[in-house]
N, C-alpha and C. Protein backbone atom coordinates (compact mmCIF):
# COMPACT_ATOMS: atom_id res chain seq x y z
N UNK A 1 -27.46 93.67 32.51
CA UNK A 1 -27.16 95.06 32.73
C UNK A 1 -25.81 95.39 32.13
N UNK A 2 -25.76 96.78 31.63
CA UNK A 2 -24.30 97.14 30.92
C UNK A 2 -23.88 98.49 31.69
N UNK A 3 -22.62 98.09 31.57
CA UNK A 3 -21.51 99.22 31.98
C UNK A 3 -21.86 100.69 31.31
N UNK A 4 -21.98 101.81 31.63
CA UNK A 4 -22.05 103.10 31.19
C UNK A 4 -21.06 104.21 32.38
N UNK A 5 -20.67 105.02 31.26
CA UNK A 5 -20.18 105.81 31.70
C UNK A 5 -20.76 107.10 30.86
N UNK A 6 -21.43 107.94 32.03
CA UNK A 6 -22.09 109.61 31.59
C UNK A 6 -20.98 110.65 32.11
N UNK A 7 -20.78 111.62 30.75
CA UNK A 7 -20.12 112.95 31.29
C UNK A 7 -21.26 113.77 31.02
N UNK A 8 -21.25 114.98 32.28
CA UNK A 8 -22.27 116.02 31.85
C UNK A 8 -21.37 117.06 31.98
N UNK A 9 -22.08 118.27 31.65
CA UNK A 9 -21.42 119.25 31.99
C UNK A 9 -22.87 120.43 32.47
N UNK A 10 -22.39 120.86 33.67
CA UNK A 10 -23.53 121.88 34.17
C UNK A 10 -23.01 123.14 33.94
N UNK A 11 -23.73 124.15 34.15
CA UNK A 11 -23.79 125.54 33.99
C UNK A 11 -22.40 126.23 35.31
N UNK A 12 -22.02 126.77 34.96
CA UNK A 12 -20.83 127.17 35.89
C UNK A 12 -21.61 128.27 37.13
N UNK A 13 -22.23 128.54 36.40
CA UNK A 13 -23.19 129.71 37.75
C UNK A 13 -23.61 128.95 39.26
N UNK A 14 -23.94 127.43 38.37
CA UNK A 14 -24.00 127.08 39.99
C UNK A 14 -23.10 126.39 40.80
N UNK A 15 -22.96 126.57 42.14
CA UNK A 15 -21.60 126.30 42.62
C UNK A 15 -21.99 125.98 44.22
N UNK A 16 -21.16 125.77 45.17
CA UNK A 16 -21.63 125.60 46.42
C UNK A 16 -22.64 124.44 47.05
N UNK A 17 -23.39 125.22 47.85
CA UNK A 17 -24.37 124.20 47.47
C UNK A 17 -25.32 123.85 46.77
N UNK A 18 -26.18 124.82 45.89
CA UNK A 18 -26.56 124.14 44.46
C UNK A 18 -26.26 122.70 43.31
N UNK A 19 -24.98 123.67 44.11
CA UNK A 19 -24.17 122.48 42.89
C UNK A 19 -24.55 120.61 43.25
N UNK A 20 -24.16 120.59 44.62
CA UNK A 20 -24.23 119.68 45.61
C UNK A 20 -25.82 118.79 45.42
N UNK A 21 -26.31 119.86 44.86
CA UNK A 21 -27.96 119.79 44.59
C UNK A 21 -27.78 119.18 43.40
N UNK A 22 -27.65 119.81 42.36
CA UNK A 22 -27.40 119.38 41.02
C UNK A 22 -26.81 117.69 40.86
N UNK A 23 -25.33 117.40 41.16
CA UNK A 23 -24.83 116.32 41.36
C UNK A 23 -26.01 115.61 42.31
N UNK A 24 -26.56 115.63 43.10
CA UNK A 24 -27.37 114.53 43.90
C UNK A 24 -29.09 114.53 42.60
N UNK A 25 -29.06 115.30 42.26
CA UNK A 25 -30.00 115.16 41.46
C UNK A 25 -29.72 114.12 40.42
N UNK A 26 -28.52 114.58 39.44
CA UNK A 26 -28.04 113.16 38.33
C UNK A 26 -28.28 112.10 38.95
N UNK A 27 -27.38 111.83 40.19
CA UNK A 27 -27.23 110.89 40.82
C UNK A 27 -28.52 109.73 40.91
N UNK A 28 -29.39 110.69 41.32
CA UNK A 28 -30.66 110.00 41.93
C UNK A 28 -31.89 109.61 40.38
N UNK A 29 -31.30 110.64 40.02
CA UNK A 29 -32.31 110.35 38.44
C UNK A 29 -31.40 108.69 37.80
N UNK A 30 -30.19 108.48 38.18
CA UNK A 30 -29.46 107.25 37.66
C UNK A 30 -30.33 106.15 38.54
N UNK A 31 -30.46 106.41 39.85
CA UNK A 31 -31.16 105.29 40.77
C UNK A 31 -32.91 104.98 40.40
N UNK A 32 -33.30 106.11 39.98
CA UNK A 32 -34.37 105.67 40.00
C UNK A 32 -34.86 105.14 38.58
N UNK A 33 -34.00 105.03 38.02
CA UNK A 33 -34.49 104.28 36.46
C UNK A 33 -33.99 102.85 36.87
N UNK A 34 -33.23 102.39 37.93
CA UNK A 34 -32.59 101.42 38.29
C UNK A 34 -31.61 100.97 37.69
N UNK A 35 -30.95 101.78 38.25
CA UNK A 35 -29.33 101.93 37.71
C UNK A 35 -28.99 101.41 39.08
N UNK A 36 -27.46 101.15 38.83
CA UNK A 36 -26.61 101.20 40.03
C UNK A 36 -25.17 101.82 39.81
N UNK A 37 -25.27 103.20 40.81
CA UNK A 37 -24.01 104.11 40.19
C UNK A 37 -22.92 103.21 41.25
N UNK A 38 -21.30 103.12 40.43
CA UNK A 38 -20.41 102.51 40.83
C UNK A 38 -19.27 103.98 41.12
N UNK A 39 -19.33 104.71 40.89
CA UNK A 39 -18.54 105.62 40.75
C UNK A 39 -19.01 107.03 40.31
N UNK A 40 -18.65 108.44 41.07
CA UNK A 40 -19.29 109.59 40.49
C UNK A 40 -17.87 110.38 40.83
N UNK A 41 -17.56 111.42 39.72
CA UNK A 41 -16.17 112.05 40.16
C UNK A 41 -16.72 113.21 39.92
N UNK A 42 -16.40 114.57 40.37
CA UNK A 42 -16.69 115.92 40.02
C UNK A 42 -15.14 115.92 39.63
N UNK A 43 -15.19 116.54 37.94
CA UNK A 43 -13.88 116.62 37.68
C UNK A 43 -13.83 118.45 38.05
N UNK A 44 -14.43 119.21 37.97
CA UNK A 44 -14.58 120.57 38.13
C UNK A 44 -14.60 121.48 37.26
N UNK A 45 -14.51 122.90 37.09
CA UNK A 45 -14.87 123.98 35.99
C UNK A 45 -13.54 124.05 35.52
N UNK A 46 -14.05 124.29 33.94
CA UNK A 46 -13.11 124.04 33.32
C UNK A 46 -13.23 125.32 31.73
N UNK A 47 -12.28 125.47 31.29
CA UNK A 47 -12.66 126.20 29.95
C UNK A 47 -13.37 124.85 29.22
N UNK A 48 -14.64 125.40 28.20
CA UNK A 48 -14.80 124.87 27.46
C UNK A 48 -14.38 124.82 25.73
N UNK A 49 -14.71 123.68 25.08
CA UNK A 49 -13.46 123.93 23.45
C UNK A 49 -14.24 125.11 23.04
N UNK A 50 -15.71 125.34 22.77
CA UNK A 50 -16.36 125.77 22.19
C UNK A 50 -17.43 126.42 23.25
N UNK A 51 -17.78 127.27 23.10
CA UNK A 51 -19.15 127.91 23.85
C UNK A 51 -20.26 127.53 23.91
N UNK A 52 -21.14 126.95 24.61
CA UNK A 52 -22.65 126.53 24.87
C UNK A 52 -23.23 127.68 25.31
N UNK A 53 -24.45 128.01 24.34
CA UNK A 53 -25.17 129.42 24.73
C UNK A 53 -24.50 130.50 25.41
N UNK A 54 -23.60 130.87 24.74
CA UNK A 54 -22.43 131.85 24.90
C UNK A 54 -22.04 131.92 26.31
N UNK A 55 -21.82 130.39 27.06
CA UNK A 55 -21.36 129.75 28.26
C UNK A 55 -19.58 129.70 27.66
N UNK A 56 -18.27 130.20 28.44
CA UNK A 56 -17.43 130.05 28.16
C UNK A 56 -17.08 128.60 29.07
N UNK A 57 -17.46 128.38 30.32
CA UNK A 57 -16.86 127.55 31.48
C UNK A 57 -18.23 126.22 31.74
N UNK A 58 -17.55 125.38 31.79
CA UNK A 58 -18.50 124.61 32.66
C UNK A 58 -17.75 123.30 34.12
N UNK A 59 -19.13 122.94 34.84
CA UNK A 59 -18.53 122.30 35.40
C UNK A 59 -18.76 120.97 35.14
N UNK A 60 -17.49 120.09 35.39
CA UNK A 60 -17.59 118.54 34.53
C UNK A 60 -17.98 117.45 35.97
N UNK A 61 -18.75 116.32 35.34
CA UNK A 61 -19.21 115.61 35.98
C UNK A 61 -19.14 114.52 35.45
N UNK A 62 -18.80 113.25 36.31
CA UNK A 62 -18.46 111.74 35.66
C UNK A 62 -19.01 110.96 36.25
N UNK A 63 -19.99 109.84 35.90
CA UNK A 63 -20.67 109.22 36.42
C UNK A 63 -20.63 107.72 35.94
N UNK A 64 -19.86 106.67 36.56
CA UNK A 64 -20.04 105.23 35.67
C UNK A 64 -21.26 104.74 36.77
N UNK A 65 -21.47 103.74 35.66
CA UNK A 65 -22.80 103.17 36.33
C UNK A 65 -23.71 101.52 35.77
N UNK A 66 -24.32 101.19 36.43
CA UNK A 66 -24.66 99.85 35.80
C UNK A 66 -25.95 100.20 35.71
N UNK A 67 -26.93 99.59 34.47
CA UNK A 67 -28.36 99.81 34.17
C UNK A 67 -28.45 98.76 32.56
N UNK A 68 -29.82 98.93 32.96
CA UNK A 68 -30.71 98.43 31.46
C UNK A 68 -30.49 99.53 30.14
N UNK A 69 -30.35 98.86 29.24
CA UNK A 69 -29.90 99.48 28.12
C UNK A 69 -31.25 100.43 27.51
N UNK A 70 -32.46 99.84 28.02
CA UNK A 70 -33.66 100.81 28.10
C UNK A 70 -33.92 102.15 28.64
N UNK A 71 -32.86 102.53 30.17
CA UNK A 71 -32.92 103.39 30.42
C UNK A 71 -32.71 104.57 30.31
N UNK A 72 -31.43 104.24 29.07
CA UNK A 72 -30.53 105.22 28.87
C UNK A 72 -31.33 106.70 27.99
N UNK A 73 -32.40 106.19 26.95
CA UNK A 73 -32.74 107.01 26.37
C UNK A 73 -33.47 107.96 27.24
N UNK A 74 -34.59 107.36 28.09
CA UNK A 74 -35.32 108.57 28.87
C UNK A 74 -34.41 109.40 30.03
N UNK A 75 -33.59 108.38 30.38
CA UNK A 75 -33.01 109.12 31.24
C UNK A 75 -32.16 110.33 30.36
N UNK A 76 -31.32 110.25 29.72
CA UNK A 76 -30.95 111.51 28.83
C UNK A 76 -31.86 113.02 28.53
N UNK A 77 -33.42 112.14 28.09
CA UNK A 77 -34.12 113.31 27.83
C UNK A 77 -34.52 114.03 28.94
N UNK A 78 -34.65 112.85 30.37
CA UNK A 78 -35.41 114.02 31.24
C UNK A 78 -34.19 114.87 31.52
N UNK A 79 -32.95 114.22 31.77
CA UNK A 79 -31.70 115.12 32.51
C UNK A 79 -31.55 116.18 31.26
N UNK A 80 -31.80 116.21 29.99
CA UNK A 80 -31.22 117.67 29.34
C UNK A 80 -32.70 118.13 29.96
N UNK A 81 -33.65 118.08 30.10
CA UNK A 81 -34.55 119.17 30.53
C UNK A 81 -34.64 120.29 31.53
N UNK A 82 -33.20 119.86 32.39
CA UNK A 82 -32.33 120.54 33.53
C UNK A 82 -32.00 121.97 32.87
N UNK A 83 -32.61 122.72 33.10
CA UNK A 83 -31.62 124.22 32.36
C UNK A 83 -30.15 124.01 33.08
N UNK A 84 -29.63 123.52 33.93
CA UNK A 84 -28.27 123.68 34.52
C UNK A 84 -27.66 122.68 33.83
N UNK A 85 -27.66 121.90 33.01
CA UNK A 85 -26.81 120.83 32.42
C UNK A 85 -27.14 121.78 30.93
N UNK A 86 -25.45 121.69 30.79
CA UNK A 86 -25.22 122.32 29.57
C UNK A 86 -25.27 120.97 28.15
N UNK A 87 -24.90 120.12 28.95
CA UNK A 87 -24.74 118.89 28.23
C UNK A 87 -24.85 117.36 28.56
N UNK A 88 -24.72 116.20 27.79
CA UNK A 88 -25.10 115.47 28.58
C UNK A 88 -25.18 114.21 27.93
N UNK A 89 -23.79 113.44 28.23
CA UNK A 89 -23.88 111.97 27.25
C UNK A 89 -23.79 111.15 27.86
N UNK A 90 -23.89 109.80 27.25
CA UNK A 90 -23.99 108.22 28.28
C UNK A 90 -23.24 107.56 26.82
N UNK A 91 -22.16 106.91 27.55
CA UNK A 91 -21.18 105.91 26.75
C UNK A 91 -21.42 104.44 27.27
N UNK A 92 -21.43 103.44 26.45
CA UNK A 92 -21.10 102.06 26.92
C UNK A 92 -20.08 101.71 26.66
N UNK A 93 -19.79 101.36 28.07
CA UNK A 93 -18.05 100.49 28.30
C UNK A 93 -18.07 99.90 27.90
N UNK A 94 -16.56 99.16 27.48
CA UNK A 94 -16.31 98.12 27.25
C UNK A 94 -15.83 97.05 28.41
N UNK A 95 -16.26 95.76 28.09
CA UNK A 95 -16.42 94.47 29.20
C UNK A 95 -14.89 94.64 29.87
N UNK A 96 -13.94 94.90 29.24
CA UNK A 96 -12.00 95.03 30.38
C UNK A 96 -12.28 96.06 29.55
N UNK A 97 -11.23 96.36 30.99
CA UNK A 97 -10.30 97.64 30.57
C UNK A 97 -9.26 97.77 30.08
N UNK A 98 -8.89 98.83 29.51
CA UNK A 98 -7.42 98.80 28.46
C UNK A 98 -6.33 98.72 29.27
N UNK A 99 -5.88 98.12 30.61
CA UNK A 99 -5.36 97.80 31.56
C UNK A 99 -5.30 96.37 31.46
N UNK A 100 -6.38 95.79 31.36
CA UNK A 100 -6.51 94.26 31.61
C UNK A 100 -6.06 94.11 30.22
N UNK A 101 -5.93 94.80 29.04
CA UNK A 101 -6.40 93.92 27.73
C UNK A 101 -4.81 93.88 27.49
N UNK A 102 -3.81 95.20 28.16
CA UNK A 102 -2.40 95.26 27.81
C UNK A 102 -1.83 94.17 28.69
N UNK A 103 -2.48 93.74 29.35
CA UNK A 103 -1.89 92.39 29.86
C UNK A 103 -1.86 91.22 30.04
N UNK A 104 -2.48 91.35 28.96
CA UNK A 104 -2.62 89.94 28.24
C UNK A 104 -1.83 89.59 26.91
């Protein structure tokens, strides 16, 4: 299994508890491909650089996580099928962190 880290970004309209909805939704779409999320941060709404469907704001979401390198593709496609995710990437970590590597 490999290290990933997903940023999304959802639609700013939803907020409250929707939102709450939304985040448990990623969440659970990570578990059920059999992932194991290690960490989820709501970084919050934010200006965006550029406009998504003449969206000025979104809200940011961070998700590291452990999974099969198989999962990553479907899981991507079903989560953009979300009209509320404006966006939506999965990075692979690297094995240390740039913490461990400066100290060495």
């Amino acid at each position: 299994m490999g290290l990933y880290e997903g940023m999304f970004i959802l639609s700013p309209d939803v907020d409250g508890e929707s939102l709450e909805k939304e985040i448990d939704y990623l969440k659970n779409e990570v578990v059920k491909l059999l992932g194991e999320i290690s960490e989820a941060k709501a970084l919050g709404k934010r200006r965006l650089a550029y406009p998504i469907n003449k969206v000025k704001d979104g809200f940011y979401l961070l998700i590291n996580f452990a999974a099969k390198s198989d999962i990553i593709d479907p899981f991507l496609k079903k989560v953009r099928l979300n009209p509320n995710v404006l966006r939506a990437q999965v990075f692979k970590k690297e094995k240390h962190s740039i913490s461990e590597i400066r100290a060495n």
